[in-house]
C-alpha atoms as a PDB file:
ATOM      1  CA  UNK A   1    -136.882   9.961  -3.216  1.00  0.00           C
ATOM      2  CA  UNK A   2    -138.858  11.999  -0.800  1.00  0.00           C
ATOM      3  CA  UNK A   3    -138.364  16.049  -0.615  1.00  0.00           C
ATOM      4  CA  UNK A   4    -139.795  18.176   1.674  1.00  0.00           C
ATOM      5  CA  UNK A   5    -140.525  21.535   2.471  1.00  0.00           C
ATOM      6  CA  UNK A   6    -140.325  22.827   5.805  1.00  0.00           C
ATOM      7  CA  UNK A   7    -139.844  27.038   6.111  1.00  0.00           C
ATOM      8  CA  UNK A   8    -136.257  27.708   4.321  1.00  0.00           C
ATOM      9  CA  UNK A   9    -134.800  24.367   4.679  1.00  0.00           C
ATOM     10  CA  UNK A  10    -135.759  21.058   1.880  1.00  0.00           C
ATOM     11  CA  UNK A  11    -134.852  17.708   2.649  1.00  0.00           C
ATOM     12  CA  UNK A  12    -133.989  15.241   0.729  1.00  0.00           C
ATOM     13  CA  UNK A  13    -134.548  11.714   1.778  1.00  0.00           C
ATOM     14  CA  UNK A  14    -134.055   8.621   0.445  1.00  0.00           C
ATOM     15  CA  UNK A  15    -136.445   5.543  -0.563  1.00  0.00           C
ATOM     16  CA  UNK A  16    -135.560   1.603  -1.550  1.00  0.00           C
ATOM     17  CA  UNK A  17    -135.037   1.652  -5.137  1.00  0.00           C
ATOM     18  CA  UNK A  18    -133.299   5.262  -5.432  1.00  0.00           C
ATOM     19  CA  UNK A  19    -130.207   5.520  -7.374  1.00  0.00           C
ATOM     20  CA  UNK A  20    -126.769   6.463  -5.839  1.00  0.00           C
ATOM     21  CA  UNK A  21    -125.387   9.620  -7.250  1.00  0.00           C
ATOM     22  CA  UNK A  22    -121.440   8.973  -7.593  1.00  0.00           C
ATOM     23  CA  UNK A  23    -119.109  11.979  -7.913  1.00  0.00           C
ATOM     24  CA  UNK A  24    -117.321  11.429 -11.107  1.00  0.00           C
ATOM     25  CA  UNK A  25    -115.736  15.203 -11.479  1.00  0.00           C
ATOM     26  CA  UNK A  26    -116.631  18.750 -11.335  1.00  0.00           C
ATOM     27  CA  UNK A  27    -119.805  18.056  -8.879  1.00  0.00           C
ATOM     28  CA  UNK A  28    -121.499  15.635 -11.200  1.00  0.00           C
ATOM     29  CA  UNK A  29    -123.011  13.718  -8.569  1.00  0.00           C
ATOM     30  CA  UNK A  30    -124.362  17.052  -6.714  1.00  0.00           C
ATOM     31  CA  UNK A  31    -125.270  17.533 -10.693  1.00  0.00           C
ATOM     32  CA  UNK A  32    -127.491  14.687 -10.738  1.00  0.00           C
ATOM     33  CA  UNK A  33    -129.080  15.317  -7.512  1.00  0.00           C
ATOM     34  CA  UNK A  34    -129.779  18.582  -7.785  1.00  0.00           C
ATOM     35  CA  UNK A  35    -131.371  17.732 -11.921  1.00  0.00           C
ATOM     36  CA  UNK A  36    -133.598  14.966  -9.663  1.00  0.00           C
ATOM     37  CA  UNK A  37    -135.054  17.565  -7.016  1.00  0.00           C
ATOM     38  CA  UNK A  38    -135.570  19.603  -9.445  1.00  0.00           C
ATOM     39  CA  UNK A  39    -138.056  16.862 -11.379  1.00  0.00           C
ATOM     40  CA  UNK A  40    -139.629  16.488  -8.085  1.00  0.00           C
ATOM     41  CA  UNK A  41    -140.572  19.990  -7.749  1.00  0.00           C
ATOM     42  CA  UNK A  42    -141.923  20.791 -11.482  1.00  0.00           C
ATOM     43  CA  UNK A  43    -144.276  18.024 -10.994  1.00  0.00           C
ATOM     44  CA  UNK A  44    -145.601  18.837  -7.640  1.00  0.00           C
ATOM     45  CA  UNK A  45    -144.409  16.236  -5.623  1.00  0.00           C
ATOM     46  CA  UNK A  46    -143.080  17.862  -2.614  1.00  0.00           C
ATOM     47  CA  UNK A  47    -144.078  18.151   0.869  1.00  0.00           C
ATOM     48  CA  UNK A  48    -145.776  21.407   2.477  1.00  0.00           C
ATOM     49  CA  UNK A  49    -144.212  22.903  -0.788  1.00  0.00           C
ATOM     50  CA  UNK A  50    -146.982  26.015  -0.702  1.00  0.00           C
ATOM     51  CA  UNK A  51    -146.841  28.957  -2.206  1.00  0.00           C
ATOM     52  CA  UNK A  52    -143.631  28.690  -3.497  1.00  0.00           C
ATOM     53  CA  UNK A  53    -143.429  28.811  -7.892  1.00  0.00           C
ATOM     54  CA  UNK A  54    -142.542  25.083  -9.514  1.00  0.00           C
ATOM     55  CA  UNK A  55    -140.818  26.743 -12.533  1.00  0.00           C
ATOM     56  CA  UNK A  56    -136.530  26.134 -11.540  1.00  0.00           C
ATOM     57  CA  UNK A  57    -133.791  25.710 -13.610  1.00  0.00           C
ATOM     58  CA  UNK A  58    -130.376  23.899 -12.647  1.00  0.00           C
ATOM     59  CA  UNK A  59    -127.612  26.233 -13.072  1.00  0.00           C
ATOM     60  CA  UNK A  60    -123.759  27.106 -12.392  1.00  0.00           C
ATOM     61  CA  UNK A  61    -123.893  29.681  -9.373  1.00  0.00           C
ATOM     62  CA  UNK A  62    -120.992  31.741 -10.796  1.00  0.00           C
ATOM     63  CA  UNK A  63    -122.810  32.596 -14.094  1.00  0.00           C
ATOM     64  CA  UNK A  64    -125.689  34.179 -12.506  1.00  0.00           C
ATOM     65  CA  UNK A  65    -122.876  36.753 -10.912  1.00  0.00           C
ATOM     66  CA  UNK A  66    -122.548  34.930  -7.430  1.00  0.00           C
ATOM     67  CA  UNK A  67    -118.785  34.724  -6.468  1.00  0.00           C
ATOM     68  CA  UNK A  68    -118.191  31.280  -5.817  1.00  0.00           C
ATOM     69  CA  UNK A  69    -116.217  27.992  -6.688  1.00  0.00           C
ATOM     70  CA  UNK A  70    -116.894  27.673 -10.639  1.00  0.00           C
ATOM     71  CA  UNK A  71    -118.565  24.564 -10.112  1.00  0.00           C
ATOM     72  CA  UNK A  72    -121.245  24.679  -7.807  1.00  0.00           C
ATOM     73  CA  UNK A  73    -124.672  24.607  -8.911  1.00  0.00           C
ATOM     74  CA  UNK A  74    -128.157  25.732  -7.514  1.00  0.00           C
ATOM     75  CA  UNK A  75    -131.753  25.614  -8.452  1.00  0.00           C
ATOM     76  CA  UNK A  76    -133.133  29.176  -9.023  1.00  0.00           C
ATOM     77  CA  UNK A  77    -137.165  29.972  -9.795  1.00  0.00           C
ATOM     78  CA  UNK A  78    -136.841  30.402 -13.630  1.00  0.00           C
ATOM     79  CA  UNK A  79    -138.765  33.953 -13.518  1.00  0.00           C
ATOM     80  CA  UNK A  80    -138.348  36.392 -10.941  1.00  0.00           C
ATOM     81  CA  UNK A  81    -140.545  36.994  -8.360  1.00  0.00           C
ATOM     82  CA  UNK A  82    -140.194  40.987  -8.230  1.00  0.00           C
ATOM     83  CA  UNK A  83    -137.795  44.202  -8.632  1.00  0.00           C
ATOM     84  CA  UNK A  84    -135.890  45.137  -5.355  1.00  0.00           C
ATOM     85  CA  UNK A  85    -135.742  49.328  -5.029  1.00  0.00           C
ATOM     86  CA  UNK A  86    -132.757  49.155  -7.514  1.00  0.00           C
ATOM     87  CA  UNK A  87    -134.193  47.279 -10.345  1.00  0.00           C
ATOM     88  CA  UNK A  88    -132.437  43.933  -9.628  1.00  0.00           C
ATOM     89  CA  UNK A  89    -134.518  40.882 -10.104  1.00  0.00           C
ATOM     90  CA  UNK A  90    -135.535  38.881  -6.730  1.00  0.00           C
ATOM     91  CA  UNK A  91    -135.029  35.111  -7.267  1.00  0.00           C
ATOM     92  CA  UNK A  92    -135.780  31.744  -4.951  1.00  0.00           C
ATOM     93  CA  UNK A  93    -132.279  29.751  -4.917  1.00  0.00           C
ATOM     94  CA  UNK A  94    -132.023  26.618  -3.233  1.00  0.00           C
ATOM     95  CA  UNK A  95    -128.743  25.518  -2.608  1.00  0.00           C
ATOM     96  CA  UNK A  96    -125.565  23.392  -0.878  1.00  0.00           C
ATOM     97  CA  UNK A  97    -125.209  25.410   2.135  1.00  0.00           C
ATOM     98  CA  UNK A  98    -121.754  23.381   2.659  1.00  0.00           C
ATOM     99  CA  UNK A  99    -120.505  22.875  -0.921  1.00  0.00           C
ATOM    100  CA  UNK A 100    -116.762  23.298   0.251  1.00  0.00           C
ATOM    101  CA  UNK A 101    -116.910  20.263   2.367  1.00  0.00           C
ATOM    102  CA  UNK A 102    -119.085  18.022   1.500  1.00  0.00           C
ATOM    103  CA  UNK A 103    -121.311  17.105  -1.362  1.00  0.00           C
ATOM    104  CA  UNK A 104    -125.069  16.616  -1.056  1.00  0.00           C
ATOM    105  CA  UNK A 105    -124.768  13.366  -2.654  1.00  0.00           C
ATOM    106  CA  UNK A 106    -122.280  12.069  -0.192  1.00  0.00           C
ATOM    107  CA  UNK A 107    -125.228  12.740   2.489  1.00  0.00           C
ATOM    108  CA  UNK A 108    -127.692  11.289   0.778  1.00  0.00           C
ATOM    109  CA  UNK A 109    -125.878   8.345  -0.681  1.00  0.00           C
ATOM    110  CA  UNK A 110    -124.286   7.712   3.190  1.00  0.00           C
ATOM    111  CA  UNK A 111    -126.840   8.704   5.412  1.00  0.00           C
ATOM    112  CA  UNK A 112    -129.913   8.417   3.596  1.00  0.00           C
ATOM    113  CA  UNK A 113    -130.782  12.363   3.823  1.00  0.00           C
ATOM    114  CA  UNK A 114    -129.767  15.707   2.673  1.00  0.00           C
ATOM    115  CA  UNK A 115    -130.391  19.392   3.185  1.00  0.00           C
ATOM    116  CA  UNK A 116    -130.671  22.428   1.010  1.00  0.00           C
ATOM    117  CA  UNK A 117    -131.454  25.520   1.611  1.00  0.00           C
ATOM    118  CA  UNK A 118    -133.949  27.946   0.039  1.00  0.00           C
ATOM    119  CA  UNK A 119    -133.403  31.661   0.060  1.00  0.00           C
ATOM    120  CA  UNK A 120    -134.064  35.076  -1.493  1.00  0.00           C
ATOM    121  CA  UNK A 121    -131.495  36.127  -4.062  1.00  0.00           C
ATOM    122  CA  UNK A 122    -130.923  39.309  -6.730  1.00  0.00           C
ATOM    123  CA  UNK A 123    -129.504  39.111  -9.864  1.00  0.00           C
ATOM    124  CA  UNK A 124    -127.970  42.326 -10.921  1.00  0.00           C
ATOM    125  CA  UNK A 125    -128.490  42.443 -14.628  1.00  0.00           C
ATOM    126  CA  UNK A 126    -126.118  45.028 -14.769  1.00  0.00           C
ATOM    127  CA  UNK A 127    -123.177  42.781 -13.173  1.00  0.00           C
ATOM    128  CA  UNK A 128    -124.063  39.416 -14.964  1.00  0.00           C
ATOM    129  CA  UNK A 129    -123.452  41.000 -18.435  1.00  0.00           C
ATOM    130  CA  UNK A 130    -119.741  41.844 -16.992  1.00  0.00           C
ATOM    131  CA  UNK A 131    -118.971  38.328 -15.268  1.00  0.00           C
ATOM    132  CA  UNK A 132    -115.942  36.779 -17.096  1.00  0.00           C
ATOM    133  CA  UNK A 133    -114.772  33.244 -16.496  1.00  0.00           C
ATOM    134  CA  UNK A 134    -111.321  34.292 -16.393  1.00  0.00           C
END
């Protein structure tokens, strides 16, 4: 698996030998993907990759207080990278841009190649602690 780096937009391409990432339920394939990239990027091994930190986490979008479908996931910088004017925490995300219609790991697994994109995001601590499930 090669990943690259070019401005906001990481691509995902695959190499002989990679695995396929089958969607069993709940976006486990996207799951798998995603947990894959993510090695990829702790150990340094993408492309023009910069300045940008190596410390993510895989997590469920809707827990960090981002109103979406329950189950998509994104890989956020583990530690902010500084305070907007109100206090909330400024984050790198890098996400499905099309999660609604199709899976990354339909892309990659038919065509060979996937996109994500990278972005700016705040975390309002103030909302997370009152983000219910239900």
């Amino acid at each position: 698996m090669k990943v690259k780096r070019d401005g906001d937009r990481i691509t995902v391409e695959r190499e002989p030998g990679d695995p396929k990432f089958r969607d069993g339920q709940w976006g486990s394939g996207e799951s798998r993907l995603l947990h894959h990239v993510k090695k990829k990027i702790v150990a340094g091994e993408v492309e023009n990759w910069g300045v940008w930190p190596t410390d993510f986490i895989k997590k469920r979008m809707w827990k960090d207080g981002h109103m979406v479908d329950s189950n998509q996931l994104y890989l956020r910088s583990r530690k902010p990278l500084l305070k907007d004017g109100a206090g909330d925490k400024i984050y790198i995300a890098i996400h499905n841009t099309h999660w609604a219609i199709r899976g990354i790991d339909t892309d990659f697994n038919e065509d060979g190649i996937c996109h994500l994109q990278g972005e700016l995001c705040t975390i309002s601590e103030k909302e997370v602690g009152k983000v219910s499930r239900y």
